[in-house]
N, C-alpha and C. Protein backbone atom coordinates (compact mmCIF):
# COMPACT_ATOMS: atom_id res chain seq x y z
N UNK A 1 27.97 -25.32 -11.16
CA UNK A 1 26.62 -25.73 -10.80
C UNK A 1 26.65 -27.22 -10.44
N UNK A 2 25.80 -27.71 -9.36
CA UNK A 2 26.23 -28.96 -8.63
C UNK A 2 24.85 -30.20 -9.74
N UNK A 3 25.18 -31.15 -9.59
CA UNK A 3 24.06 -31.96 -9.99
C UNK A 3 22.58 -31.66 -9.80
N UNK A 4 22.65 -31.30 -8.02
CA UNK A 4 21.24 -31.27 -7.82
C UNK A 4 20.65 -30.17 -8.20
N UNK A 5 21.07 -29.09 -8.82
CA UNK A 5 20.63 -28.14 -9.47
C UNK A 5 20.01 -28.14 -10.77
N UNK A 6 20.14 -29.36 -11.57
CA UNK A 6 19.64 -28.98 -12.44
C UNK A 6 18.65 -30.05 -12.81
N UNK A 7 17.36 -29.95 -13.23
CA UNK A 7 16.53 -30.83 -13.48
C UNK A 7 17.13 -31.89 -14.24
N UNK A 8 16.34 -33.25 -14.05
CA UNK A 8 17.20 -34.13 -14.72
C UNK A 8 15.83 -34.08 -15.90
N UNK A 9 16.39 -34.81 -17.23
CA UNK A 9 15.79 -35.25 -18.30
C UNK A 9 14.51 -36.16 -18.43
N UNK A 10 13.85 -35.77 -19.00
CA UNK A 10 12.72 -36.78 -18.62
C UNK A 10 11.55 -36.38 -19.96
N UNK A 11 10.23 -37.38 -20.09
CA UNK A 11 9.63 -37.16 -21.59
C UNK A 11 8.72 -36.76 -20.29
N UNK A 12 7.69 -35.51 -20.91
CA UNK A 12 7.06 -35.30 -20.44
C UNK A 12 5.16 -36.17 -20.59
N UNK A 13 4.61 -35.90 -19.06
CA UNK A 13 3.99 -36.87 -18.59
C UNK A 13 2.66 -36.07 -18.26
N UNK A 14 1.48 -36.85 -18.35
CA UNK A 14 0.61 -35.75 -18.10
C UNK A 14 0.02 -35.26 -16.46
N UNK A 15 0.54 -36.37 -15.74
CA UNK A 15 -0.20 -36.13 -14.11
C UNK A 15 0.97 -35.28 -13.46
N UNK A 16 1.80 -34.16 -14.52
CA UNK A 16 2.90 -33.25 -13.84
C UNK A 16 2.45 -31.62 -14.44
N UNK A 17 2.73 -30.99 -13.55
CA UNK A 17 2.55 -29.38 -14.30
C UNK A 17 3.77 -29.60 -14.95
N UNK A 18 3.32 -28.92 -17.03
CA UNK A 18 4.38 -28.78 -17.55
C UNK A 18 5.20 -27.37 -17.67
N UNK A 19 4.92 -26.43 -16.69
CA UNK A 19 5.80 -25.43 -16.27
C UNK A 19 6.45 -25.82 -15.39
N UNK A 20 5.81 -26.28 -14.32
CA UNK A 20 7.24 -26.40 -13.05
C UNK A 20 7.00 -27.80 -12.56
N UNK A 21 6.08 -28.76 -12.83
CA UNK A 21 6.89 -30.06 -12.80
C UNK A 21 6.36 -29.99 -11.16
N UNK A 22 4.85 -29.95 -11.21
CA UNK A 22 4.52 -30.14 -9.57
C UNK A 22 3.41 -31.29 -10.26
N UNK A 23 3.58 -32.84 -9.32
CA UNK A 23 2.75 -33.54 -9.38
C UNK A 23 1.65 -33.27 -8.69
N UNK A 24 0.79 -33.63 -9.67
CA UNK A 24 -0.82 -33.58 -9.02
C UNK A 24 -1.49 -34.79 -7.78
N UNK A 25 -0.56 -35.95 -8.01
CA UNK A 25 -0.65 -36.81 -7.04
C UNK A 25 -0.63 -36.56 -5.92
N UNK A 26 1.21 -36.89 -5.56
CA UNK A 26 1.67 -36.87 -4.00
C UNK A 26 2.15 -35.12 -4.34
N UNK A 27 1.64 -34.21 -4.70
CA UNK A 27 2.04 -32.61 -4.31
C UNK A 27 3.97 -32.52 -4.41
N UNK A 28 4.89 -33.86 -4.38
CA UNK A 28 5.61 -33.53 -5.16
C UNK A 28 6.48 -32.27 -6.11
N UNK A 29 7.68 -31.41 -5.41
CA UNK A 29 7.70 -30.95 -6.80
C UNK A 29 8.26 -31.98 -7.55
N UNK A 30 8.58 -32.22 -8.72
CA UNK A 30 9.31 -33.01 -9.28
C UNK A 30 10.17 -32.62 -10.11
N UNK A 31 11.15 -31.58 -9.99
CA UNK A 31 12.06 -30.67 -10.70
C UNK A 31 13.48 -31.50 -10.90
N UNK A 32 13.39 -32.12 -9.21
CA UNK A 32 14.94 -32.41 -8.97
C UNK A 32 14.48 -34.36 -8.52
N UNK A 33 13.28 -34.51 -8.34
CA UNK A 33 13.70 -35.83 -7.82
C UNK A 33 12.21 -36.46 -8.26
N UNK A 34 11.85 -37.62 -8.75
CA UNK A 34 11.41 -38.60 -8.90
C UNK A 34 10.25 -39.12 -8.03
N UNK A 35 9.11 -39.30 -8.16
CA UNK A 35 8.14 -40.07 -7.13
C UNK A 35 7.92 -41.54 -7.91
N UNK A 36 6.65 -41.85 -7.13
CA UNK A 36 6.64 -43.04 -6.92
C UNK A 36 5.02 -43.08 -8.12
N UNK A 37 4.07 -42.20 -8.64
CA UNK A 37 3.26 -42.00 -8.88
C UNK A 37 2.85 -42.33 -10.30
N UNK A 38 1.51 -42.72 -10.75
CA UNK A 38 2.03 -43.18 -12.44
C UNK A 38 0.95 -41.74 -13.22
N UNK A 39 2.39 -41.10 -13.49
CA UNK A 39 2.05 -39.73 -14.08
C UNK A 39 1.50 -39.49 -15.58
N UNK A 40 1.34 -41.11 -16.12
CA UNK A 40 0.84 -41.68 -17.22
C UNK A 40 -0.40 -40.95 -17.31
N UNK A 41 -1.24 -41.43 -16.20
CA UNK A 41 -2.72 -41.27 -16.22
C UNK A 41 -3.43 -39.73 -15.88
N UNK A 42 -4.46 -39.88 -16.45
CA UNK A 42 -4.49 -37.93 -16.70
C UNK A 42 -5.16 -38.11 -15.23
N UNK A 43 -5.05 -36.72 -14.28
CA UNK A 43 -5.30 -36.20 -13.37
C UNK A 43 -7.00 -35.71 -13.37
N UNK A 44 -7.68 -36.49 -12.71
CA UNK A 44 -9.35 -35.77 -12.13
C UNK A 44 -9.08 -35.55 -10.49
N UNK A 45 -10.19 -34.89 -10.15
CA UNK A 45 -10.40 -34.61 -8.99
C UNK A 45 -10.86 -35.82 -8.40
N UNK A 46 -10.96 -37.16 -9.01
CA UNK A 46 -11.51 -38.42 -8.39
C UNK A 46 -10.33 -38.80 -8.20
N UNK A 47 -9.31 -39.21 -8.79
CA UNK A 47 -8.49 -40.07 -9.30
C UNK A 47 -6.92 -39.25 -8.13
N UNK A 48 -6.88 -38.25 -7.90
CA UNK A 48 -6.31 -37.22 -6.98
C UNK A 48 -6.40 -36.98 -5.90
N UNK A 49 -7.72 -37.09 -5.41
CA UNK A 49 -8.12 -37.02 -4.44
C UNK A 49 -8.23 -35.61 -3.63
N UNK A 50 -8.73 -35.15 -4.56
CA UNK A 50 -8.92 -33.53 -4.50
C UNK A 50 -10.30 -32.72 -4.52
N UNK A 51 -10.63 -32.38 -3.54
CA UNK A 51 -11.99 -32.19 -3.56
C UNK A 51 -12.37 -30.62 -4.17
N UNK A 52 -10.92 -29.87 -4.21
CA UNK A 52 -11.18 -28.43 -5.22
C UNK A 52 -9.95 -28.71 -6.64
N UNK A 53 -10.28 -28.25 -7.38
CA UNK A 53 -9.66 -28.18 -8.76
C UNK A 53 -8.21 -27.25 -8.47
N UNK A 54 -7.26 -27.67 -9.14
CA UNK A 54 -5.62 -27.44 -8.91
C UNK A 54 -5.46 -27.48 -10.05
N UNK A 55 -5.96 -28.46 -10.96
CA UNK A 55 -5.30 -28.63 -11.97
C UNK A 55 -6.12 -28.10 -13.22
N UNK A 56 -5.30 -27.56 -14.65
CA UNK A 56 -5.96 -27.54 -15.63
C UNK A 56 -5.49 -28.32 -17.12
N UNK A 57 -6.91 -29.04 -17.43
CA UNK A 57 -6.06 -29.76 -18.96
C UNK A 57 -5.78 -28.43 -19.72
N UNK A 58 -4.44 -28.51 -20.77
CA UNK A 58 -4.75 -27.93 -21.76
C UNK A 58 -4.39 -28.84 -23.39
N UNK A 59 -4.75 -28.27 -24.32
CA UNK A 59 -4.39 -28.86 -25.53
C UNK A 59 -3.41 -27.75 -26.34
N UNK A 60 -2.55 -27.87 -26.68
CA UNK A 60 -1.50 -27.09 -27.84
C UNK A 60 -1.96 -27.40 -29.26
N UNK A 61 -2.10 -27.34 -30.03
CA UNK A 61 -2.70 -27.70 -31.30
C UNK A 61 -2.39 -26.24 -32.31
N UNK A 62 -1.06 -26.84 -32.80
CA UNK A 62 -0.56 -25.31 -33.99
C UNK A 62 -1.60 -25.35 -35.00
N UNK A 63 -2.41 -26.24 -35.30
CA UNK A 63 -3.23 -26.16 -36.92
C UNK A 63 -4.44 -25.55 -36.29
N UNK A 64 -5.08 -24.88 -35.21
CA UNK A 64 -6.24 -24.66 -34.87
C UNK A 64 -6.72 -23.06 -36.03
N UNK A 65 -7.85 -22.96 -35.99
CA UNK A 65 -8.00 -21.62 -37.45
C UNK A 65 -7.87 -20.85 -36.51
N UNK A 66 -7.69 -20.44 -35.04
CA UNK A 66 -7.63 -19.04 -34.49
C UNK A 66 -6.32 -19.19 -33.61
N UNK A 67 -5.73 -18.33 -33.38
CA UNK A 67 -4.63 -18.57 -32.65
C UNK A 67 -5.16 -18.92 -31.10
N UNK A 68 -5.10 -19.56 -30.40
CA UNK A 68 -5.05 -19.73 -28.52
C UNK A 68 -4.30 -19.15 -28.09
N UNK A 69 -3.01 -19.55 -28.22
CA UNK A 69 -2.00 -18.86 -27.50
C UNK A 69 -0.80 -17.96 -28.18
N UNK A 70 -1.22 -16.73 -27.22
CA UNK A 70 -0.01 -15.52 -27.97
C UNK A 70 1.37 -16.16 -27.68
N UNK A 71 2.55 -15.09 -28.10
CA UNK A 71 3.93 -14.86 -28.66
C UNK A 71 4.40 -15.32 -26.92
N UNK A 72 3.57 -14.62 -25.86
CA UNK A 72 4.43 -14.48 -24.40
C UNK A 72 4.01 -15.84 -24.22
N UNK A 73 2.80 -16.85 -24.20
CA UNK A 73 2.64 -17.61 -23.98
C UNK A 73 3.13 -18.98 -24.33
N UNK A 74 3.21 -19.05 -25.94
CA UNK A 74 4.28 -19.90 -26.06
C UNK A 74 5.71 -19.66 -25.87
N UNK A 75 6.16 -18.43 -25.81
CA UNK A 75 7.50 -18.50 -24.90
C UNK A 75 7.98 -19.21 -23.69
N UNK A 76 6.87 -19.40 -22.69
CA UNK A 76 7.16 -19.74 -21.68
C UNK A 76 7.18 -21.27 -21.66
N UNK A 77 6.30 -21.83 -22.51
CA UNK A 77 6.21 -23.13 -23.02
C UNK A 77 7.08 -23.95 -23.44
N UNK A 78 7.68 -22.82 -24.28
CA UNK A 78 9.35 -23.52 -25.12
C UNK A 78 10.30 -23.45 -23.86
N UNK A 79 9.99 -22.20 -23.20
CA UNK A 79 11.33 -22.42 -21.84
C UNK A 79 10.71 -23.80 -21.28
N UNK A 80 10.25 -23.91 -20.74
CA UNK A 80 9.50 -25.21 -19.90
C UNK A 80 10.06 -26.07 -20.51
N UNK A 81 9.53 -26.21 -21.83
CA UNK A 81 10.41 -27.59 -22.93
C UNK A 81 11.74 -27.68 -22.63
N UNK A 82 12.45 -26.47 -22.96
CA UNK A 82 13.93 -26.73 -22.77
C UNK A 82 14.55 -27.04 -21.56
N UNK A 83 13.86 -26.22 -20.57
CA UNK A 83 14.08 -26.47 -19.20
C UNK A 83 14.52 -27.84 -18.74
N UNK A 84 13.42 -28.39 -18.68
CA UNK A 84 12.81 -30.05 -18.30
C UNK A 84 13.38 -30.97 -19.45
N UNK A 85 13.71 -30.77 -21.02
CA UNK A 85 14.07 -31.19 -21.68
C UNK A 85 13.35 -32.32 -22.43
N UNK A 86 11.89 -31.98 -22.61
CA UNK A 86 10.91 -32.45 -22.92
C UNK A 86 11.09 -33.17 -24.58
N UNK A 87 11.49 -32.63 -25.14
CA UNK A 87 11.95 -32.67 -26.45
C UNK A 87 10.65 -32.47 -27.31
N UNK A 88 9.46 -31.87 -27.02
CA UNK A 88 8.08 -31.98 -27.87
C UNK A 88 8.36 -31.07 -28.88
N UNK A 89 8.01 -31.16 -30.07
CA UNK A 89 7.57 -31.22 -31.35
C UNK A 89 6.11 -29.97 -30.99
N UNK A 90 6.95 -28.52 -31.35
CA UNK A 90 5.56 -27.60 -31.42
C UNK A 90 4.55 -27.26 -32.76
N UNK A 91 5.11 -28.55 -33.73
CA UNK A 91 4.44 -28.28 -34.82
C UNK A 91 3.73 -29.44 -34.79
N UNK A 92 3.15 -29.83 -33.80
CA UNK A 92 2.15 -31.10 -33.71
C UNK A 92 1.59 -30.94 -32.24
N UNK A 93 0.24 -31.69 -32.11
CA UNK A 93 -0.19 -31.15 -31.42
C UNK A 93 0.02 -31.88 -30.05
N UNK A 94 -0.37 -31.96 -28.61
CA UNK A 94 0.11 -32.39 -28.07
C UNK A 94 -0.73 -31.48 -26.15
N UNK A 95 -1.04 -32.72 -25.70
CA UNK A 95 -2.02 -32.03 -24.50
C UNK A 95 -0.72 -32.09 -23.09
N UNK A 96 -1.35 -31.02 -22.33
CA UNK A 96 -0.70 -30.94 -20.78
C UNK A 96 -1.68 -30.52 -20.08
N UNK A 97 -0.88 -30.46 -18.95
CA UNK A 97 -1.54 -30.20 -17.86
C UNK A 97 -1.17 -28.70 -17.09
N UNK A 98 -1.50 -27.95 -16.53
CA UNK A 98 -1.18 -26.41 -15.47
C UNK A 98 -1.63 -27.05 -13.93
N UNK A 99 -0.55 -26.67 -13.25
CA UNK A 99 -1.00 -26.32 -11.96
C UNK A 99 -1.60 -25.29 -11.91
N UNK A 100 -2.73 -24.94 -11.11
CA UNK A 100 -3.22 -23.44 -10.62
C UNK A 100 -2.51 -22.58 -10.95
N UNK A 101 -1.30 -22.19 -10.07
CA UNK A 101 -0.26 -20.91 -9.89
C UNK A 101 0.13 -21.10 -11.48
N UNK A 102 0.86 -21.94 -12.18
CA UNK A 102 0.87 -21.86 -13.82
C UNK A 102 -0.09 -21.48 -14.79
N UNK A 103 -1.28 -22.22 -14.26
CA UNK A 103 -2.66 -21.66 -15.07
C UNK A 103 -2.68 -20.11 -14.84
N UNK A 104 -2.50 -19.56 -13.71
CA UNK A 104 -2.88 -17.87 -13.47
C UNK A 104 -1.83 -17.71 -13.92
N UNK A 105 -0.53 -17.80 -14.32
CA UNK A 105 0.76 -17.00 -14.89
C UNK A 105 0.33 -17.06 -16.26
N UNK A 106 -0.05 -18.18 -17.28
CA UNK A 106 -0.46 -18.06 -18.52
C UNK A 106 -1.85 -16.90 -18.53
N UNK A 107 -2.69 -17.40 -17.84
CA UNK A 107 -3.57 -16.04 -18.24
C UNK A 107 -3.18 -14.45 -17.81
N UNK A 108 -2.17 -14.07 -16.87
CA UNK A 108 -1.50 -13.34 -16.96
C UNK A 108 -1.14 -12.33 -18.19
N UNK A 109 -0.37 -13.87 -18.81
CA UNK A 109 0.75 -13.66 -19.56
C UNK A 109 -0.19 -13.24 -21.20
N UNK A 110 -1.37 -13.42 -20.91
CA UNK A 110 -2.32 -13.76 -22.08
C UNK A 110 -2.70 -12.48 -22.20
N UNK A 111 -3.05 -11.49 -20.78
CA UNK A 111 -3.59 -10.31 -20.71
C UNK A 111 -2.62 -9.51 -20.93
N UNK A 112 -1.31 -9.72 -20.16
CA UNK A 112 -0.44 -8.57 -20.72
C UNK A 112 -0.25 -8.60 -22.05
N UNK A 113 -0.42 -9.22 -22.56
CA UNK A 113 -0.06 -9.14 -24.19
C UNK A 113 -0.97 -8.49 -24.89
N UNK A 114 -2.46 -8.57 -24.15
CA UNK A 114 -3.78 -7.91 -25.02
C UNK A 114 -3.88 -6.54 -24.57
N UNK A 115 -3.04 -6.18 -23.19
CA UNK A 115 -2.94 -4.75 -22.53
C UNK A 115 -2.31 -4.30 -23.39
N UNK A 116 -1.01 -4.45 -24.23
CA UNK A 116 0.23 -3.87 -24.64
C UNK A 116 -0.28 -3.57 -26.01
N UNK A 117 -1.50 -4.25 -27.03
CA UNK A 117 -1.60 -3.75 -27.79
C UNK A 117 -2.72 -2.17 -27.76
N UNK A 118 -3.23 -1.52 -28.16
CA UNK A 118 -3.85 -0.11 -28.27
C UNK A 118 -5.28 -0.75 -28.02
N UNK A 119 -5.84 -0.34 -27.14
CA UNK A 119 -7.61 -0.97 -26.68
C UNK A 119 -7.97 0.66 -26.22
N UNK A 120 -8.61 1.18 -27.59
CA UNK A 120 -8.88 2.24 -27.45
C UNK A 120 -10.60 2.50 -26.50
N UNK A 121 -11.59 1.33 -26.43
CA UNK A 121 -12.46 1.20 -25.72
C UNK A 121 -12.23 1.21 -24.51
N UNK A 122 -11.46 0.33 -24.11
CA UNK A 122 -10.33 0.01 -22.61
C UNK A 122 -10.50 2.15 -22.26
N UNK A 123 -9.76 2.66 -23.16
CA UNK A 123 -8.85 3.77 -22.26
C UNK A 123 -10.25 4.88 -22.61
N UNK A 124 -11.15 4.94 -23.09
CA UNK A 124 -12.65 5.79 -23.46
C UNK A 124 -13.15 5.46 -22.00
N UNK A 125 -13.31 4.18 -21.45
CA UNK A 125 -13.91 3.85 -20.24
C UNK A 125 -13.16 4.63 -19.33
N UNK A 126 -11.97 4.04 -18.81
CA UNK A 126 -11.36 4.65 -18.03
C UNK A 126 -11.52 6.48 -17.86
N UNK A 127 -11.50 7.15 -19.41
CA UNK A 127 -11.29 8.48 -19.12
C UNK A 127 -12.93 9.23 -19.10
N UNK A 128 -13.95 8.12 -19.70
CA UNK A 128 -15.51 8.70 -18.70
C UNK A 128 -15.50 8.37 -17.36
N UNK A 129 -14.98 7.42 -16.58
CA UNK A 129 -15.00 6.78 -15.38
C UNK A 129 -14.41 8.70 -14.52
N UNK A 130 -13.25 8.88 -15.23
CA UNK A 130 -12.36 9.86 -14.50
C UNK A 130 -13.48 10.77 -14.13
N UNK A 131 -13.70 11.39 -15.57
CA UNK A 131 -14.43 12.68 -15.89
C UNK A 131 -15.73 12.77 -14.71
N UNK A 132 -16.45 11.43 -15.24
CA UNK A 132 -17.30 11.22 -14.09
C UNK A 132 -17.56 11.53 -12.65
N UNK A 133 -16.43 11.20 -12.26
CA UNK A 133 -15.69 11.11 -10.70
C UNK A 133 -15.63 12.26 -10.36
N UNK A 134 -15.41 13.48 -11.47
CA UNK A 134 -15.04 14.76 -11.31
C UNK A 134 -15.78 15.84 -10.74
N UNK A 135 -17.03 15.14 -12.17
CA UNK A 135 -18.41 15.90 -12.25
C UNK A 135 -19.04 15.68 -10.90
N UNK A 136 -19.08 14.03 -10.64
CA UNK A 136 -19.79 14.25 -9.41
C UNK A 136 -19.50 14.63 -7.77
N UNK A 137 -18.17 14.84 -7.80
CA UNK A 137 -17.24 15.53 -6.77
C UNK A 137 -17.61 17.10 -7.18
N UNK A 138 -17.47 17.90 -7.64
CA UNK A 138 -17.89 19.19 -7.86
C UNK A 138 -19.31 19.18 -7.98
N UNK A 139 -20.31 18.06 -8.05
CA UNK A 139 -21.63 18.42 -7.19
C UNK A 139 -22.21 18.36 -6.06
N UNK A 140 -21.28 17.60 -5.79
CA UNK A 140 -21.00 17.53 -3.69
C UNK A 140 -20.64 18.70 -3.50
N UNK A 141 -19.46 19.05 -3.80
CA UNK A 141 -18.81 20.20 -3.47
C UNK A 141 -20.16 21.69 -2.84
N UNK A 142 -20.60 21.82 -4.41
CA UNK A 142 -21.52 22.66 -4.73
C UNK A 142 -22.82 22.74 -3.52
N UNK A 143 -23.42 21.22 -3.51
CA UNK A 143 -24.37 21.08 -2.49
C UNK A 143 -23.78 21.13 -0.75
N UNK A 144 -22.64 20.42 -0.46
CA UNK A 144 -22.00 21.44 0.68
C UNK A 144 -21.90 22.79 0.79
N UNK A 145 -21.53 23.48 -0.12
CA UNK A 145 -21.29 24.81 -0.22
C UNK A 145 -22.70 25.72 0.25
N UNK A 146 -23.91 24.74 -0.57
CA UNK A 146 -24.80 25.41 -0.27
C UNK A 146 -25.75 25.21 0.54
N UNK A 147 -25.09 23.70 1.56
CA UNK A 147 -25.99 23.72 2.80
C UNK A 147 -25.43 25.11 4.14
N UNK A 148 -23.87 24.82 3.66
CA UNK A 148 -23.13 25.41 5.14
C UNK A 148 -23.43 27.38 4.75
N UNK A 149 -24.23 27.56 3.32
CA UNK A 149 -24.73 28.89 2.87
C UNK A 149 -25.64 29.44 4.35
N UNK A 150 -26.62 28.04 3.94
CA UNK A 150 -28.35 28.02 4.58
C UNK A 150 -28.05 28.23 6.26
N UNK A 151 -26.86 27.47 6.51
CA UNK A 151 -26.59 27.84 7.72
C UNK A 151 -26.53 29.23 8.48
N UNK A 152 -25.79 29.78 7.45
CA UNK A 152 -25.33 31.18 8.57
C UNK A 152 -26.45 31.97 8.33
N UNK A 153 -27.27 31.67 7.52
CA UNK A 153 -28.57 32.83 7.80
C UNK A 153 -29.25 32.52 8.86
């Protein structure tokens, strides 16, 4: 594997997506190379120069009383950490930032996890939705049947 392949080391910063390391500034990726931008300062739509939202704050905070984020979600987090080589401390708390396309992969990643457990309301809907569909297809049926009746008399 050549140098430029692999992200170089760096503490992580908040004006960068901390999945893939796309500045919110100059659009930047910043995986493999360095800008010019001070990624210090948190990212607004003033300060960016962005007249639609790209970016999302988030906060990590392990002591919160309800969990935020599931098992898939901080997985991807710790890859990111290791990735980039962030070195953060997940037993303290500690804010970032999502690009869009990262923000929709975490909520993704949030739903498949709530799909995979048993949502027996979830699958009641679905199988009146079916039934439904059924009933009222076999009353079409029925009322065709008994216009094209009226016909041949």
């Amino acid at each position: 594997m050549s140098k430029h392949n692999i992200p170089y080391k760096r503490q992580y910063a908040i004006g960068a997506c901390f999945l893939c390391q796309h500045c919110f500034y100059c659009e930047n990726k910043l995986a493999f190379i360095k800008c010019e931008c001070d990624l210090n300062k948190k990212p607004t739509l003033k300060n960016t120069g962005k007249e639609k939202r790209t970016l999302y704050s988030r906060l990590y905070n392990p002591k919160t009383k309800h969990t935020v984020y599931n098992t898939l979600q901080l997985k991807k987090l710790k890859e990111a950490n290791q990735i980039y080589s962030y070195n953060i401390d997940f037993s303290s708390k500690f804010n970032f930032s999502l690009y869009s396309v990262c923000h929709n992969v975490m909520i993704r990643l949030k739903r498949n996890s709530s799909n995979s457990k048993s949502n027996p309301s979830r699958s009641t809907k679905t199988t009146f939705k079916k039934s439904f569909k059924s009933v009222s297809n076999n009353k079409n049926l029925s009322k065709n049947k008994s216009k094209s009746l009226d016909l041949d008399q």
